[in-house]
PDB file of N, CA and C in Angstrom:
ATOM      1  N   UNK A   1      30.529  -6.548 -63.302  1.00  0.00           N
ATOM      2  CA  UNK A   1      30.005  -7.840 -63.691  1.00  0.00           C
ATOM      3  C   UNK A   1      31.000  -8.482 -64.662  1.00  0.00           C
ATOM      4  N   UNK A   2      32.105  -9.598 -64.394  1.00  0.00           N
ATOM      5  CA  UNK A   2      32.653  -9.964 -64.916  1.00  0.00           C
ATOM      6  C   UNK A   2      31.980 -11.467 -65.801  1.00  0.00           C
ATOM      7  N   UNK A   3      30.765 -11.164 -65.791  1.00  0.00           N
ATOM      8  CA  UNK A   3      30.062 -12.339 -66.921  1.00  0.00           C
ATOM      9  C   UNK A   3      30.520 -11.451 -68.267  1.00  0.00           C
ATOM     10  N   UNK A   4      29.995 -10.292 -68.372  1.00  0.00           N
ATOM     11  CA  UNK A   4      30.358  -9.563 -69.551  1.00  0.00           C
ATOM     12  C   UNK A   4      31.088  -9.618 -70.627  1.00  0.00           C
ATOM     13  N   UNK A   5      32.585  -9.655 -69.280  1.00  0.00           N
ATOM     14  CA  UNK A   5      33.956  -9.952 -70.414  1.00  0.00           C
ATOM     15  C   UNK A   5      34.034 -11.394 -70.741  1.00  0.00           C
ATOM     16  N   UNK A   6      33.515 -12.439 -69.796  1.00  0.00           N
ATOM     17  CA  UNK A   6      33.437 -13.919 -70.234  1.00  0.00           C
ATOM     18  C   UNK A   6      32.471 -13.980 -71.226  1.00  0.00           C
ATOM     19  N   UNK A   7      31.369 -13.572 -71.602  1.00  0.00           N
ATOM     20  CA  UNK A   7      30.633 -13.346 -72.840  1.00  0.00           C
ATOM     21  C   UNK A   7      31.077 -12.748 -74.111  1.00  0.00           C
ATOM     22  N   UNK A   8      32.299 -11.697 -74.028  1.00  0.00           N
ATOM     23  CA  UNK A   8      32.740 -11.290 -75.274  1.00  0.00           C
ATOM     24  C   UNK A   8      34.182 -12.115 -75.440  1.00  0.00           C
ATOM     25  N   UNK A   9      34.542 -12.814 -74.411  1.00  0.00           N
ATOM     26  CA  UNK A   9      35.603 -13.351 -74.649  1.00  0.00           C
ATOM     27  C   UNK A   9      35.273 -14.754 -75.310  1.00  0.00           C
ATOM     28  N   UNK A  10      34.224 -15.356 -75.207  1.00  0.00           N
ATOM     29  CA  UNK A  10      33.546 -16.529 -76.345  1.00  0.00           C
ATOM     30  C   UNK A  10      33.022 -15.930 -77.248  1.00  0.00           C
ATOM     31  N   UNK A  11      32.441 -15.039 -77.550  1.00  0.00           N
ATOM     32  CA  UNK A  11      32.320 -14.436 -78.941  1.00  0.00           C
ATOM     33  C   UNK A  11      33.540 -14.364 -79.409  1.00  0.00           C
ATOM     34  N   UNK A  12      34.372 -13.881 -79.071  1.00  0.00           N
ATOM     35  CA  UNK A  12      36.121 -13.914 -79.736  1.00  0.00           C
ATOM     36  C   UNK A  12      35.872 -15.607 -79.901  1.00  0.00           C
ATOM     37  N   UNK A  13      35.985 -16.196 -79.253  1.00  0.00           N
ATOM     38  CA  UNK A  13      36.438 -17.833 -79.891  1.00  0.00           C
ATOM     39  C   UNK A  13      35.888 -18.641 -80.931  1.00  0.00           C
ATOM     40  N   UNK A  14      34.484 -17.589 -80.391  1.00  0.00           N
ATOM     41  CA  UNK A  14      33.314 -18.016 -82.263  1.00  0.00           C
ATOM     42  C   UNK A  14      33.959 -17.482 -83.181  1.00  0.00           C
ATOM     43  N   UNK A  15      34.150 -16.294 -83.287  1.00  0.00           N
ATOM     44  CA  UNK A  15      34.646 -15.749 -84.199  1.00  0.00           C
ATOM     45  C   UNK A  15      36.071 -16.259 -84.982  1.00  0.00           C
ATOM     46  N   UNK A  16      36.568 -16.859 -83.776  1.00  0.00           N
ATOM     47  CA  UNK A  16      37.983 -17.209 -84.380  1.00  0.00           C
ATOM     48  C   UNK A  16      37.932 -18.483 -85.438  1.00  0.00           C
ATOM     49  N   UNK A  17      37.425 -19.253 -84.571  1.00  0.00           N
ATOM     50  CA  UNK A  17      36.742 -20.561 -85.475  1.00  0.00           C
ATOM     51  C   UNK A  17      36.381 -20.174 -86.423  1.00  0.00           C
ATOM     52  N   UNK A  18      35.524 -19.627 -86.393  1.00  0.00           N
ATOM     53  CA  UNK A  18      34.631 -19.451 -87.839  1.00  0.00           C
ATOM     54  C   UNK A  18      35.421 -18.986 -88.828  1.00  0.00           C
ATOM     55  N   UNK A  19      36.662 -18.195 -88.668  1.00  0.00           N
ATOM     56  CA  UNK A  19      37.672 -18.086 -90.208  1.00  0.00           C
ATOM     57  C   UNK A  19      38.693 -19.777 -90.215  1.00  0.00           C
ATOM     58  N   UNK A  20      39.043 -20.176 -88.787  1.00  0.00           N
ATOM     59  CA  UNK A  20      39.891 -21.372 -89.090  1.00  0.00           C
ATOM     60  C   UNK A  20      38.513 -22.292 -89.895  1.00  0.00           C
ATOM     61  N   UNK A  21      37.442 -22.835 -89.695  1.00  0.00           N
ATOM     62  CA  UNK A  21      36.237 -23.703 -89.799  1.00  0.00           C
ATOM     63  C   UNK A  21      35.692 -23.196 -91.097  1.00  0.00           C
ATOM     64  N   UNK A  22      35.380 -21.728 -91.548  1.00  0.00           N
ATOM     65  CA  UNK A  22      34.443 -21.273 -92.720  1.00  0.00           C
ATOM     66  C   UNK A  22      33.212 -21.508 -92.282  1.00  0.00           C
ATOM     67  N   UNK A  23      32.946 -21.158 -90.997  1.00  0.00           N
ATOM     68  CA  UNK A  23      31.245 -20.969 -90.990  1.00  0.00           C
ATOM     69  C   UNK A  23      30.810 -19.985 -91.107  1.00  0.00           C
ATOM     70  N   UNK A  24      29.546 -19.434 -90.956  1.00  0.00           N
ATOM     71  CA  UNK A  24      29.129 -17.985 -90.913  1.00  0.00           C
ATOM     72  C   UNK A  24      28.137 -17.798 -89.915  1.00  0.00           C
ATOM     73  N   UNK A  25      27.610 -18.832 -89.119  1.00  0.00           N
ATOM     74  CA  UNK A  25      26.594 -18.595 -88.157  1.00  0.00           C
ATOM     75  C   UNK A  25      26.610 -20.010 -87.453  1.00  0.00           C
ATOM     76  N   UNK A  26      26.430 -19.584 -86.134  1.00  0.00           N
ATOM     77  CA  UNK A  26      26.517 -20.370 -84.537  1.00  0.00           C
ATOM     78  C   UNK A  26      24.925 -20.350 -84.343  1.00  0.00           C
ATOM     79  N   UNK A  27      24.712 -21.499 -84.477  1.00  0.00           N
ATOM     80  CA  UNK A  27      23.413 -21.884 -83.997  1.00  0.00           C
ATOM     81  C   UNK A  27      23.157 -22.559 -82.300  1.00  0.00           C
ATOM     82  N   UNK A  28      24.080 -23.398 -81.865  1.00  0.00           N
ATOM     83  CA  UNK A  28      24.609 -23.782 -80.503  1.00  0.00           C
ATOM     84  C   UNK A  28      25.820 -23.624 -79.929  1.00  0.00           C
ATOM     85  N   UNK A  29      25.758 -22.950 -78.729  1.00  0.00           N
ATOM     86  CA  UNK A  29      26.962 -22.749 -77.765  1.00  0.00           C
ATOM     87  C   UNK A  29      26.833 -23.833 -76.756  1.00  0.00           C
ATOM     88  N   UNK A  30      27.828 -24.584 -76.465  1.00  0.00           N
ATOM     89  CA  UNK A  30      27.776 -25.904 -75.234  1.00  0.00           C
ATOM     90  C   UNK A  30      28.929 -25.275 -74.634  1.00  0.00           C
ATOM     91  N   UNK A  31      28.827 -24.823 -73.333  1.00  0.00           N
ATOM     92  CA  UNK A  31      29.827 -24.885 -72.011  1.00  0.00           C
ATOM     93  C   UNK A  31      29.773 -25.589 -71.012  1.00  0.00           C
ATOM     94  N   UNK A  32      30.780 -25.943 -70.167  1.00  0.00           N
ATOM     95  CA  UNK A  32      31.119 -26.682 -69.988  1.00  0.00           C
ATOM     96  C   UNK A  32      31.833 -25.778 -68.442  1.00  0.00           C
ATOM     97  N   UNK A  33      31.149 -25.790 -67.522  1.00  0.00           N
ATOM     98  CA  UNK A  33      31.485 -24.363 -65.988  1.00  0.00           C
ATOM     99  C   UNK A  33      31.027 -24.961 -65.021  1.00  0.00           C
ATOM    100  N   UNK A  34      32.376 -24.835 -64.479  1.00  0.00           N
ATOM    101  CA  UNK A  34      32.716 -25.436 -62.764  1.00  0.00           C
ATOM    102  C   UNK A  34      31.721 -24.890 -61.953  1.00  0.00           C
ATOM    103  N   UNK A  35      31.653 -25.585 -60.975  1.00  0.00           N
ATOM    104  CA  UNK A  35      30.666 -25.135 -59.490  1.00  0.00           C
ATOM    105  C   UNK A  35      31.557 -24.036 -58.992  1.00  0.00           C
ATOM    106  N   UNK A  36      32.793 -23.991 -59.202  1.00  0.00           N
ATOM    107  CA  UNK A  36      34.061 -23.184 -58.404  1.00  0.00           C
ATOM    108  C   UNK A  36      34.438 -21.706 -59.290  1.00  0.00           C
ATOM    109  N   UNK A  37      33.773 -22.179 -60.275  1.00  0.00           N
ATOM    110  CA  UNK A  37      34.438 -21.145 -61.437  1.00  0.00           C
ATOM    111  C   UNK A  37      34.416 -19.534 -60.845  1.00  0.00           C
ATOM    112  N   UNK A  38      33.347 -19.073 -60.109  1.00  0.00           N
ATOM    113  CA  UNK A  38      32.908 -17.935 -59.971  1.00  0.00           C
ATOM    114  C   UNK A  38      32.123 -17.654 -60.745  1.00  0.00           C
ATOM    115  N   UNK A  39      31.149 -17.978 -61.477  1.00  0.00           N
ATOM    116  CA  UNK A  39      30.084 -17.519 -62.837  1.00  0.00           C
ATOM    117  C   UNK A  39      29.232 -17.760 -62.017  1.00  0.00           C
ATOM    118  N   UNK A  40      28.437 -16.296 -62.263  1.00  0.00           N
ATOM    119  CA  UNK A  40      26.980 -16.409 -61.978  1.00  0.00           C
ATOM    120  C   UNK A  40      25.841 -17.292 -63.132  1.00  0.00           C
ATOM    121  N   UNK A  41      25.577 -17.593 -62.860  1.00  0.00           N
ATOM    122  CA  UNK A  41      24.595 -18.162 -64.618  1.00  0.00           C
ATOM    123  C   UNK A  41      24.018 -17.636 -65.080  1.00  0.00           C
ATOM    124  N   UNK A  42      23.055 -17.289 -64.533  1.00  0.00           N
ATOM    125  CA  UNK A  42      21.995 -16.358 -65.028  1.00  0.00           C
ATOM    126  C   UNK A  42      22.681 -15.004 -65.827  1.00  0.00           C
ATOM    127  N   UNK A  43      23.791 -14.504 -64.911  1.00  0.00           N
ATOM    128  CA  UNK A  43      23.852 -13.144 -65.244  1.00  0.00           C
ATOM    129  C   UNK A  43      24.982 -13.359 -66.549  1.00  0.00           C
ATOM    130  N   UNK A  44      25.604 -14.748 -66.710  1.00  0.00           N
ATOM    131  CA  UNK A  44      26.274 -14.811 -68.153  1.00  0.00           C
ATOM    132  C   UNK A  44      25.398 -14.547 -69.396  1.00  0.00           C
ATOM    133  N   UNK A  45      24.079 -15.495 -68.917  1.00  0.00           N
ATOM    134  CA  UNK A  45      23.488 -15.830 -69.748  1.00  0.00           C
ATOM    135  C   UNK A  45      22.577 -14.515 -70.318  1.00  0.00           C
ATOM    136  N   UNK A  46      22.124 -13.308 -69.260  1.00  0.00           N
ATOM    137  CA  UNK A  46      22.358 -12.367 -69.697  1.00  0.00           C
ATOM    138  C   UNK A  46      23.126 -11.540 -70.752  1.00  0.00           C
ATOM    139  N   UNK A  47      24.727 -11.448 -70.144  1.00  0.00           N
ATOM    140  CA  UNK A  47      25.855 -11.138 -70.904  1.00  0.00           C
ATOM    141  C   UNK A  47      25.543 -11.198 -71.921  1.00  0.00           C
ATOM    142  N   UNK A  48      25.865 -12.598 -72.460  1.00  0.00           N
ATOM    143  CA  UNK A  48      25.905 -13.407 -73.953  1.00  0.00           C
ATOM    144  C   UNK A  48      24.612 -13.244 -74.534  1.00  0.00           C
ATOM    145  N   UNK A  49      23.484 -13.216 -74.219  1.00  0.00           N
ATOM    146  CA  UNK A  49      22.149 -12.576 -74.900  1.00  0.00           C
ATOM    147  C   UNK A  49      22.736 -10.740 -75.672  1.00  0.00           C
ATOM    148  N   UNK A  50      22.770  -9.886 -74.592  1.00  0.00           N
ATOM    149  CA  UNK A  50      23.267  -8.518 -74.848  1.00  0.00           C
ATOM    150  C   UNK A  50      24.712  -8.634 -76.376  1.00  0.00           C
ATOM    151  N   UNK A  51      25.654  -9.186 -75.673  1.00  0.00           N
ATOM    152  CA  UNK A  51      27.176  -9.979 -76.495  1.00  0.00           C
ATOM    153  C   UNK A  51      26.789  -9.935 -77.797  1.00  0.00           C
ATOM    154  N   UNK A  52      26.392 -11.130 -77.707  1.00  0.00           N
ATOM    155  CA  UNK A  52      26.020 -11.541 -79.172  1.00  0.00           C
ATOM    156  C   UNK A  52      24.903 -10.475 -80.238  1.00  0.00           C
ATOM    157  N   UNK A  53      24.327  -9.771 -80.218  1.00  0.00           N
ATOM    158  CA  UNK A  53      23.524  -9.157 -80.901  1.00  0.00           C
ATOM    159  C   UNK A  53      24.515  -8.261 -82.216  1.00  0.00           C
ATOM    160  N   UNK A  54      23.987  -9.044 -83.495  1.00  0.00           N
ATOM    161  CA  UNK A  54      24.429  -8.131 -84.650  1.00  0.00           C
ATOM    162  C   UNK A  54      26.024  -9.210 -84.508  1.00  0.00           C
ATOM    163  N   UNK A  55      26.079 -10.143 -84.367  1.00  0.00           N
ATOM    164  CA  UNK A  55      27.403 -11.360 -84.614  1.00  0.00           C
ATOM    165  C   UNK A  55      26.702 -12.512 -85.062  1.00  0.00           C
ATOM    166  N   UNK A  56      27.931 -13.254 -85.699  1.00  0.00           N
ATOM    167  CA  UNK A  56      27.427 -14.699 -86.172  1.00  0.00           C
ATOM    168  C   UNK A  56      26.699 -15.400 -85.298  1.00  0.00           C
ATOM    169  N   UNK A  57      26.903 -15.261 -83.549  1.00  0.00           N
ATOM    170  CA  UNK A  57      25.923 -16.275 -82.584  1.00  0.00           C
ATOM    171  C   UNK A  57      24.786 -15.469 -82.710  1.00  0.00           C
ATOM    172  N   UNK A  58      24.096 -14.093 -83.321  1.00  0.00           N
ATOM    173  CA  UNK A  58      23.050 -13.620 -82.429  1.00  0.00           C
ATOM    174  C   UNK A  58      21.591 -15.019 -82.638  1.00  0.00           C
ATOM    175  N   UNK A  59      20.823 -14.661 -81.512  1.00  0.00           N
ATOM    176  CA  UNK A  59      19.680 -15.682 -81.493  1.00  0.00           C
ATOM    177  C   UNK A  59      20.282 -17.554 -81.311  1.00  0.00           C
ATOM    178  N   UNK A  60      21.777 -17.167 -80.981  1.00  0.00           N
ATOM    179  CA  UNK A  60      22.143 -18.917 -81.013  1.00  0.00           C
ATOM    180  C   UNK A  60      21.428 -19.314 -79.628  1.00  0.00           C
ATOM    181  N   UNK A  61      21.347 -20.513 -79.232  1.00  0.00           N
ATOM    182  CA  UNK A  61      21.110 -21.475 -77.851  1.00  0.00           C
ATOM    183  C   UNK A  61      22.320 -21.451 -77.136  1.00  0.00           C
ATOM    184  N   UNK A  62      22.449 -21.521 -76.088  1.00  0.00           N
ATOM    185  CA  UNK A  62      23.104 -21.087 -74.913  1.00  0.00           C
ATOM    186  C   UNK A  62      23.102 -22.307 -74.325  1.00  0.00           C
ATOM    187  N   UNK A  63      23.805 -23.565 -74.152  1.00  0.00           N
ATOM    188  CA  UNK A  63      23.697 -24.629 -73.371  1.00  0.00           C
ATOM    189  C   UNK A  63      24.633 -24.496 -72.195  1.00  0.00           C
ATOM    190  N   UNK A  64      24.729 -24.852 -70.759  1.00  0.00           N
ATOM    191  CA  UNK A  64      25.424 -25.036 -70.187  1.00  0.00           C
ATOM    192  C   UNK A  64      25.449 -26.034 -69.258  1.00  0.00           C
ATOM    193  N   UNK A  65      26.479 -26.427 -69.311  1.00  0.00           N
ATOM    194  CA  UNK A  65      26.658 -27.782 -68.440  1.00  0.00           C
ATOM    195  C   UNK A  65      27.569 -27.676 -67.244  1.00  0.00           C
ATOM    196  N   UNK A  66      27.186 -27.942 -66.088  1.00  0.00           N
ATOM    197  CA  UNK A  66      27.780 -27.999 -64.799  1.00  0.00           C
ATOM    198  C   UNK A  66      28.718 -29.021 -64.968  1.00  0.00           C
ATOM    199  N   UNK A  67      29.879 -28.713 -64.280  1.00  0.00           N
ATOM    200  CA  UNK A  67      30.619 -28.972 -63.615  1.00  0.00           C
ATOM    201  C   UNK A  67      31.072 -29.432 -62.569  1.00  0.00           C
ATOM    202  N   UNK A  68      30.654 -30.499 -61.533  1.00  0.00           N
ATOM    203  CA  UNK A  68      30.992 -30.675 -59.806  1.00  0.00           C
ATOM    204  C   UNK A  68      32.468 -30.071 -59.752  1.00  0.00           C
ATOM    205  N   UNK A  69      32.213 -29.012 -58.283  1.00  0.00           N
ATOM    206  CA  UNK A  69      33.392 -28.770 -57.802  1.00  0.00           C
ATOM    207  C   UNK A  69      34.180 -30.412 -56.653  1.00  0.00           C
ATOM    208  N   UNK A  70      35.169 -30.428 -57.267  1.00  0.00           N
ATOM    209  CA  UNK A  70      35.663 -31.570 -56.182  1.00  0.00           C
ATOM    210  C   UNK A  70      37.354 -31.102 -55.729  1.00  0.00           C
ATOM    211  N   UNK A  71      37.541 -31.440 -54.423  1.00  0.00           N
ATOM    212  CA  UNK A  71      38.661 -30.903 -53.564  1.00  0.00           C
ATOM    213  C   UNK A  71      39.473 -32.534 -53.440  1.00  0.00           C
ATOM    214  N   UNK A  72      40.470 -32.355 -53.153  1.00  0.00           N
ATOM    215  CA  UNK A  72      41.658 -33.785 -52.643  1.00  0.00           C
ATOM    216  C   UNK A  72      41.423 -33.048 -51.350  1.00  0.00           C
ATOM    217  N   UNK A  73      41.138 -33.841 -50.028  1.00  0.00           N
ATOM    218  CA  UNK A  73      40.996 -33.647 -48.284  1.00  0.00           C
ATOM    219  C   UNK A  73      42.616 -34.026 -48.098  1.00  0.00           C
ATOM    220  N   UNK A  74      43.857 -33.451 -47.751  1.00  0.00           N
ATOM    221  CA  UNK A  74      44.927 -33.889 -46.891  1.00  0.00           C
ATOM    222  C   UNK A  74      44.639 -34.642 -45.828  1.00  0.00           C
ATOM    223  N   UNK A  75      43.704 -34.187 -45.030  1.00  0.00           N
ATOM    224  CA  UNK A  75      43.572 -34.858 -43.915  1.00  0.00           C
ATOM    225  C   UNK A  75      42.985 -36.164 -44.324  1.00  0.00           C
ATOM    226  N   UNK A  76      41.844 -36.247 -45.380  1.00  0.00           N
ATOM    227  CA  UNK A  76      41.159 -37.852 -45.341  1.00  0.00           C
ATOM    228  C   UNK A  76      41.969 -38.714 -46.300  1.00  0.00           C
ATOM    229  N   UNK A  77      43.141 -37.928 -46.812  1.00  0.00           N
ATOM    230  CA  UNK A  77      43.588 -38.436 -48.212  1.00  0.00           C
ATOM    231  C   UNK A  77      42.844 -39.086 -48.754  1.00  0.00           C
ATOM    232  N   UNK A  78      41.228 -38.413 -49.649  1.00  0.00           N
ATOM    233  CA  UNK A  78      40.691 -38.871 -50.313  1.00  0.00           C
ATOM    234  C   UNK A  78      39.998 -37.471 -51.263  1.00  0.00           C
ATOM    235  N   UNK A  79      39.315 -37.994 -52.999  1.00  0.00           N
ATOM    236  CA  UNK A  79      39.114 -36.340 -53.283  1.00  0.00           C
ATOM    237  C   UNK A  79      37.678 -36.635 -52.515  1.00  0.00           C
ATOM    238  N   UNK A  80      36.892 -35.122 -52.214  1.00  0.00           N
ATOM    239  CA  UNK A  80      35.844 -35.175 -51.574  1.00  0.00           C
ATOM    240  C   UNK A  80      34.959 -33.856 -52.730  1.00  0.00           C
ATOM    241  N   UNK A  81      33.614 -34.001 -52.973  1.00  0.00           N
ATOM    242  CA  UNK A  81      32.647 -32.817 -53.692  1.00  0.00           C
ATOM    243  C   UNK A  81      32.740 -31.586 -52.334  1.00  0.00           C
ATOM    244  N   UNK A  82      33.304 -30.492 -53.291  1.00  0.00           N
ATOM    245  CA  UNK A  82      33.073 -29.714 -52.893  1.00  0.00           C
ATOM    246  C   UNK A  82      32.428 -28.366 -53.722  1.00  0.00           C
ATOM    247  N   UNK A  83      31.298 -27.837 -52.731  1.00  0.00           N
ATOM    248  CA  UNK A  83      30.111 -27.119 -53.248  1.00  0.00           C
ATOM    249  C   UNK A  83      30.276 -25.521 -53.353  1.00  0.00           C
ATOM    250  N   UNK A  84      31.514 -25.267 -52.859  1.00  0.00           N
ATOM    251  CA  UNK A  84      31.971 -23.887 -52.506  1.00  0.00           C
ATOM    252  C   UNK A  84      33.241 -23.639 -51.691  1.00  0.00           C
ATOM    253  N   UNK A  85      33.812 -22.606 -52.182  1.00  0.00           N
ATOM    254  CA  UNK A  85      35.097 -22.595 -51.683  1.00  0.00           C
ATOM    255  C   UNK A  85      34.883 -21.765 -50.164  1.00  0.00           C
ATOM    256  N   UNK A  86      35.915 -22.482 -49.395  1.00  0.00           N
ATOM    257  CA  UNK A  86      36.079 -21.977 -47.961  1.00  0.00           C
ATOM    258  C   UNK A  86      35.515 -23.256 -47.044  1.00  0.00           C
ATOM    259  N   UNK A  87      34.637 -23.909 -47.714  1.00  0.00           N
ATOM    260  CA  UNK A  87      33.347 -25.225 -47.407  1.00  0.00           C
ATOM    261  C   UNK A  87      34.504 -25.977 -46.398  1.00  0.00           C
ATOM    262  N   UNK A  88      34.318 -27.071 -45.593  1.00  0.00           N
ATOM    263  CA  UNK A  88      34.709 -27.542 -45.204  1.00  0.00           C
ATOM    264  C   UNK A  88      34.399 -28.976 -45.719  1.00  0.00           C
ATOM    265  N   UNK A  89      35.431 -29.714 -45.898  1.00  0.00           N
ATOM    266  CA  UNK A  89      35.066 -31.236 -46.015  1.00  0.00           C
ATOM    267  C   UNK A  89      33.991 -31.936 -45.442  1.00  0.00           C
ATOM    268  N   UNK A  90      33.600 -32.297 -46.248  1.00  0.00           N
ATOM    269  CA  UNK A  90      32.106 -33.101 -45.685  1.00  0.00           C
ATOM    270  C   UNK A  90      32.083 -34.160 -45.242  1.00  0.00           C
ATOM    271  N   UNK A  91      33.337 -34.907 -45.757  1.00  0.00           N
ATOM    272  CA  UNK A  91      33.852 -36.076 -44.940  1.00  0.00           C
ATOM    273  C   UNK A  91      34.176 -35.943 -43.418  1.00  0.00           C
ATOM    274  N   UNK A  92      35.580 -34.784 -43.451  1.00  0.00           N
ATOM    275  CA  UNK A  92      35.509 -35.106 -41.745  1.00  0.00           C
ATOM    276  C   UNK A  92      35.758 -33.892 -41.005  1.00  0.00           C
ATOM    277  N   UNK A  93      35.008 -32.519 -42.061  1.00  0.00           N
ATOM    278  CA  UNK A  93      35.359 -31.265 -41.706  1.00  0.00           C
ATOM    279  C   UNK A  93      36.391 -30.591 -41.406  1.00  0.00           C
ATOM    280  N   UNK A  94      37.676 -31.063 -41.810  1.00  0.00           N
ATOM    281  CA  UNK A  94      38.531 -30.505 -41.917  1.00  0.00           C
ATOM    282  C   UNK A  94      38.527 -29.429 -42.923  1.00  0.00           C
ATOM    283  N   UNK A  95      39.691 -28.300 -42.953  1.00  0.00           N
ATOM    284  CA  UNK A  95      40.061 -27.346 -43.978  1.00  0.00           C
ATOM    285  C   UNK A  95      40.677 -27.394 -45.292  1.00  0.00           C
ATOM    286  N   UNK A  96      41.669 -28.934 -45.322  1.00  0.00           N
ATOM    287  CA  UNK A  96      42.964 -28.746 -45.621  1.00  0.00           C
ATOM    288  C   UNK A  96      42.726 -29.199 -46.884  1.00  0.00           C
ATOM    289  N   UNK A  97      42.388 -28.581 -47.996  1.00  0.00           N
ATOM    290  CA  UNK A  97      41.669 -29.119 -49.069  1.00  0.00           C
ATOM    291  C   UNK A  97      42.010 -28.184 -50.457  1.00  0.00           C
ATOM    292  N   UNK A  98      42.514 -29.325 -51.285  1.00  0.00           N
ATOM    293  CA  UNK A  98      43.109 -28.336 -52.472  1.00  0.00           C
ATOM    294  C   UNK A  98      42.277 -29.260 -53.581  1.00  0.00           C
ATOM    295  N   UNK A  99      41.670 -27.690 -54.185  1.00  0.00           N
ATOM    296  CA  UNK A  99      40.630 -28.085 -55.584  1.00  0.00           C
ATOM    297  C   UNK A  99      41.175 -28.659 -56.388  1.00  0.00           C
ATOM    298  N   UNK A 100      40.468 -29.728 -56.882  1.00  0.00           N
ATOM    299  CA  UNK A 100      41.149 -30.686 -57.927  1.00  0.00           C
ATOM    300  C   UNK A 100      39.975 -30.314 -59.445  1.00  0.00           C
ATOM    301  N   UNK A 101      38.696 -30.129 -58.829  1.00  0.00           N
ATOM    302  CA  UNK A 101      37.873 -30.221 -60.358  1.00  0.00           C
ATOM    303  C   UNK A 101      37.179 -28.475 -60.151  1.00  0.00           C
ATOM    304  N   UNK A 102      36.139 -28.254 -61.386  1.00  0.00           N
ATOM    305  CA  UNK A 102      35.030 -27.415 -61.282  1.00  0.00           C
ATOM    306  C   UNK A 102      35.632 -26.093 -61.224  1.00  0.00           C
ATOM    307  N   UNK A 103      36.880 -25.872 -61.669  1.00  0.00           N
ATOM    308  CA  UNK A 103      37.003 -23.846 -61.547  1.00  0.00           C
ATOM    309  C   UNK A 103      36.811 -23.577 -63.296  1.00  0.00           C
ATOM    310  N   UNK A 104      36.804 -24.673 -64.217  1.00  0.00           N
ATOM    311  CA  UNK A 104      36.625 -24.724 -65.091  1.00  0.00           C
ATOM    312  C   UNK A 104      35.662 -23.410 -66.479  1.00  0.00           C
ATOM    313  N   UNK A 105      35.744 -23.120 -66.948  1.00  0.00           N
ATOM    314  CA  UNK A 105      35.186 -22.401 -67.890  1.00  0.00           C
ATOM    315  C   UNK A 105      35.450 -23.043 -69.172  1.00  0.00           C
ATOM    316  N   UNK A 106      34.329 -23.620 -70.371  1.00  0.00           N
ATOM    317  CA  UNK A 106      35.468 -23.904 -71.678  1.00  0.00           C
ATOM    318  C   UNK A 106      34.261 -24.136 -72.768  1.00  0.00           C
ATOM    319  N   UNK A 107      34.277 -23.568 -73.799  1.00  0.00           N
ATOM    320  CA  UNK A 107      33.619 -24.044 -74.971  1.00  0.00           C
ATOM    321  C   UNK A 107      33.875 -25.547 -75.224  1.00  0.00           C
ATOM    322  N   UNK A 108      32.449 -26.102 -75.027  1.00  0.00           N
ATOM    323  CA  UNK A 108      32.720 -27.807 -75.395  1.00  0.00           C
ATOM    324  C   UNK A 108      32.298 -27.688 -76.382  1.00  0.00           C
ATOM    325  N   UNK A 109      31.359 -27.327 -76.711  1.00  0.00           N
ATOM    326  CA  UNK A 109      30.582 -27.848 -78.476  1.00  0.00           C
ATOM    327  C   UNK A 109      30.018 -26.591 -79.053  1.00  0.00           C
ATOM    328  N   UNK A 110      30.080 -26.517 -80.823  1.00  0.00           N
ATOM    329  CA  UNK A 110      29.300 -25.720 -81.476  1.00  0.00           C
ATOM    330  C   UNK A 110      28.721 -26.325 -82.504  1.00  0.00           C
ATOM    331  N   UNK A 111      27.358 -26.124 -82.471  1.00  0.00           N
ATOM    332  CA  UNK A 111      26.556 -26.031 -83.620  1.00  0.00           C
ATOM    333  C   UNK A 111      26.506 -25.155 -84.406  1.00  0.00           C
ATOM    334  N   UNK A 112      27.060 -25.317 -86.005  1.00  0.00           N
ATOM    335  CA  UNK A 112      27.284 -24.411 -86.651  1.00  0.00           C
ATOM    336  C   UNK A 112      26.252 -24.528 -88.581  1.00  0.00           C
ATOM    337  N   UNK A 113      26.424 -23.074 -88.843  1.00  0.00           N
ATOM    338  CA  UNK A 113      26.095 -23.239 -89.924  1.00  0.00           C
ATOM    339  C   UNK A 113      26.956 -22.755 -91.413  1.00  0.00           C
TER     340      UNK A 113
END
């Protein structure tokens, strides 16, 4: 389950902040995760429940915000939403399609104390 290491790898970024910033406790986590990313949700949100226990986030809020995956179509030369990789263009079902948005992972916001 690679939510795990994406859960201790944002605890590292709380943590880091919090000596550049001088906080001592994370009350809100805001992310910010692609349709493409590969993250399960649920099972991050797991993760980061387990993660955090006995750290500055424990008991913080967990926000997450989607991401649309979107592809550039070669063939339609236009970008088109795409919902999953391998998908075919929905425009005109072609293949030929290189991801432009949504593989994304990223701490957008903290609420801190």
């Amino acid at each position: 389950m690679h939510e795990m290491s994406l859960a201790e790898g944002i605890v590292q970024i709380l943590e880091n902040e919090a000596k550049k910033q001088n906080f001592s406790r994370v009350t809100e986590v805001c992310l910010a995760v692609g349709e493409l990313a590969g993250v399960e949700l649920e099972s991050l949100r797991f993760s980061f429940d387990v993660i955090t226990r006995d750290t500055l986030a424990e008991g913080c809020v967990l926000t997450i915000e989607p991401v649309s995956g979107l592809a550039y179509c070669f063939d339609c030369s236009v970008q088109v939403p795409l919902h999953k990789r391998g998908d075919p263009c929905p425009r005109c079902g072609g293949f030929s399609l290189q991801v432009v948005d949504g593989t994304q992972m990223r701490v957008k916001s903290l609420e801190v104390e």
